[in-house]
Protein backbone atom coordinates (compact mmCIF):
# COMPACT_ATOMS: atom_id res chain seq x y z
CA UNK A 1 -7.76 -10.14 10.07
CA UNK A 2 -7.80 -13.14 7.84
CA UNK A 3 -4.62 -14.72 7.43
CA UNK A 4 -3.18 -15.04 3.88
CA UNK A 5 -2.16 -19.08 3.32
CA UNK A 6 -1.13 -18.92 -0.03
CA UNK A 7 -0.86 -16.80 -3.26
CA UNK A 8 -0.43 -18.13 -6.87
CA UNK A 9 0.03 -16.16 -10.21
CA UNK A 10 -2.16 -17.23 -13.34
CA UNK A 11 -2.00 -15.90 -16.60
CA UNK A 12 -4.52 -17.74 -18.46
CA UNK A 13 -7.60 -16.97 -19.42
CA UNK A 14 -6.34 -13.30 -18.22
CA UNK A 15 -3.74 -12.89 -15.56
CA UNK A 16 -4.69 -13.00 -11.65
CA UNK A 17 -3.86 -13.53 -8.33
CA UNK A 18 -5.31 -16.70 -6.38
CA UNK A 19 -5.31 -15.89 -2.81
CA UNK A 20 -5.83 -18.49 -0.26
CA UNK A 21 -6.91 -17.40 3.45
CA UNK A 22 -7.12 -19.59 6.60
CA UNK A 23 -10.89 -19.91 5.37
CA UNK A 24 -12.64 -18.64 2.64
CA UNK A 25 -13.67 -15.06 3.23
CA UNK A 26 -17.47 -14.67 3.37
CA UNK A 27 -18.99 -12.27 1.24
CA UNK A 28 -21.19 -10.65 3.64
CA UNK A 29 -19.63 -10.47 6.72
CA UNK A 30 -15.89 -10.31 5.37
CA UNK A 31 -15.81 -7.72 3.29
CA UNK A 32 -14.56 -4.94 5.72
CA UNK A 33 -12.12 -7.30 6.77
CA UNK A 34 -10.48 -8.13 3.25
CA UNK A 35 -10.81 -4.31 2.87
CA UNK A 36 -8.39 -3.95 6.15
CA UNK A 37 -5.78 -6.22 4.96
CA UNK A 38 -5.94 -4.72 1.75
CA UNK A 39 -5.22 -1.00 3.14
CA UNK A 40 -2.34 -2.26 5.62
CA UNK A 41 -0.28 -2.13 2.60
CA UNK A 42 1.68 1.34 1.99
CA UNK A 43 1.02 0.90 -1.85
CA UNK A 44 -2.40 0.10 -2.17
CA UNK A 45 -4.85 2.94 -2.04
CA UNK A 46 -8.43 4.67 -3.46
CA UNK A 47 -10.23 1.33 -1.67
CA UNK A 48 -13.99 1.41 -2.75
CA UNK A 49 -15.99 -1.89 -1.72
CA UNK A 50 -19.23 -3.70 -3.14
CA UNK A 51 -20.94 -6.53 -1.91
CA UNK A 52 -24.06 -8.82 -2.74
CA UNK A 53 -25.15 -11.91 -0.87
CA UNK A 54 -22.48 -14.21 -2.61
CA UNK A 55 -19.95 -11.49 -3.77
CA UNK A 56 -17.12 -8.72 -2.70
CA UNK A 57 -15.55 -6.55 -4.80
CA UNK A 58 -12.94 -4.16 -3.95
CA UNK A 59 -11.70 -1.62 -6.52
CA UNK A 60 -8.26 -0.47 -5.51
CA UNK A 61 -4.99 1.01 -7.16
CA UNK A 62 -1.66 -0.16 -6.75
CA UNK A 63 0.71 2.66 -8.50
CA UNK A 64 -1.61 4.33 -9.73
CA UNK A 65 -3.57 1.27 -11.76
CA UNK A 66 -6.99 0.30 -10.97
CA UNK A 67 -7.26 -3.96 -9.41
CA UNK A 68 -9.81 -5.90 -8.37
CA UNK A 69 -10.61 -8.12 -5.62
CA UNK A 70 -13.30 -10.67 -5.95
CA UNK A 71 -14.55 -12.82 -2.96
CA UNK A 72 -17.43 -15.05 -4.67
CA UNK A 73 -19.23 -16.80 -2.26
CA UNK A 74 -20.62 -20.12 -4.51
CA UNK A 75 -17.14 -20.69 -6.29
CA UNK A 76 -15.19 -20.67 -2.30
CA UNK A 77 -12.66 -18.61 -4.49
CA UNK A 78 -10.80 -15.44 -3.77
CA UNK A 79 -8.67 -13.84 -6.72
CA UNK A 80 -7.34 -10.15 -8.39
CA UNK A 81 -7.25 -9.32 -11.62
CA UNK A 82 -7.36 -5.85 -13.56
CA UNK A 83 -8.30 -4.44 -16.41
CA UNK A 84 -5.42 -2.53 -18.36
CA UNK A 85 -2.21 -4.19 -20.08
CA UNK A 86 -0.66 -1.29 -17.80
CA UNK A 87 -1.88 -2.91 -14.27
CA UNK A 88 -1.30 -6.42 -15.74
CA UNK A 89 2.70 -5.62 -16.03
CA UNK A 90 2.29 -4.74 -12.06
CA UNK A 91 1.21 -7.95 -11.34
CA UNK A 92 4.11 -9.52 -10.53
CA UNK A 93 5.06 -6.85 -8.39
CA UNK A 94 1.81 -7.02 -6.60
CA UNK A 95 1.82 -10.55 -5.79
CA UNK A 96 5.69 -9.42 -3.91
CA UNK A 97 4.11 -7.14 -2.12
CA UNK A 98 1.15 -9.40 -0.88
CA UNK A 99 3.27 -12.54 -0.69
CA UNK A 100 5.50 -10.75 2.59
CA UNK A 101 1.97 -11.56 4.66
CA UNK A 102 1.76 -15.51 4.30
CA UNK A 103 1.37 -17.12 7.32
């Protein structure tokens, strides 16, 4: 499991969720691992993962509204984001429900 340090809220250019582990996930051996945390929470279902040398994506849905989470390998950054005005008013709610695992 890889410990979740922080997680910050940022609306601009588009609104997402920085996540901050004990390390930096890596792409190609972390993905089923980011996909394990991910599926510990009730909410969070439909998990479908992709993954390139430098990159993970997972496609989930969180009440019924499609998220992403990106692990990019040359940026050392970690973040979710969506792509519907709907998911991006669940947010807020999401970064609740991820914020009760911080270390």
């Amino acid at each position: 499991m890889l410990p979740l340090l922080h997680i910050h809220a940022i609306q601009t250019p588009s609104p997402q969720l920085q996540l901050t582990f004990v390390r930096q996930p890596d792409p190609v051996s972390d993905g089923p691992l980011l996909q394990h945390w991910l599926q510990h929470f009730a909410p969070i279902s439909r998990l479908q993962t992709e993954t390139s040398l430098d990159l993970v994506l997972i496609r989930f849905y969180f009440n019924d509204q499609p998220f992403y989470l990106h692990a990019e390998h040359y940026s050392e950054s970690c973040w979710i984001d969506t792509d519907s005005q709907a998911a991006d008013m669940l947010l807020s709610e999401l970064h609740r429900l991820l914020a009760q695992d911080l270390v």
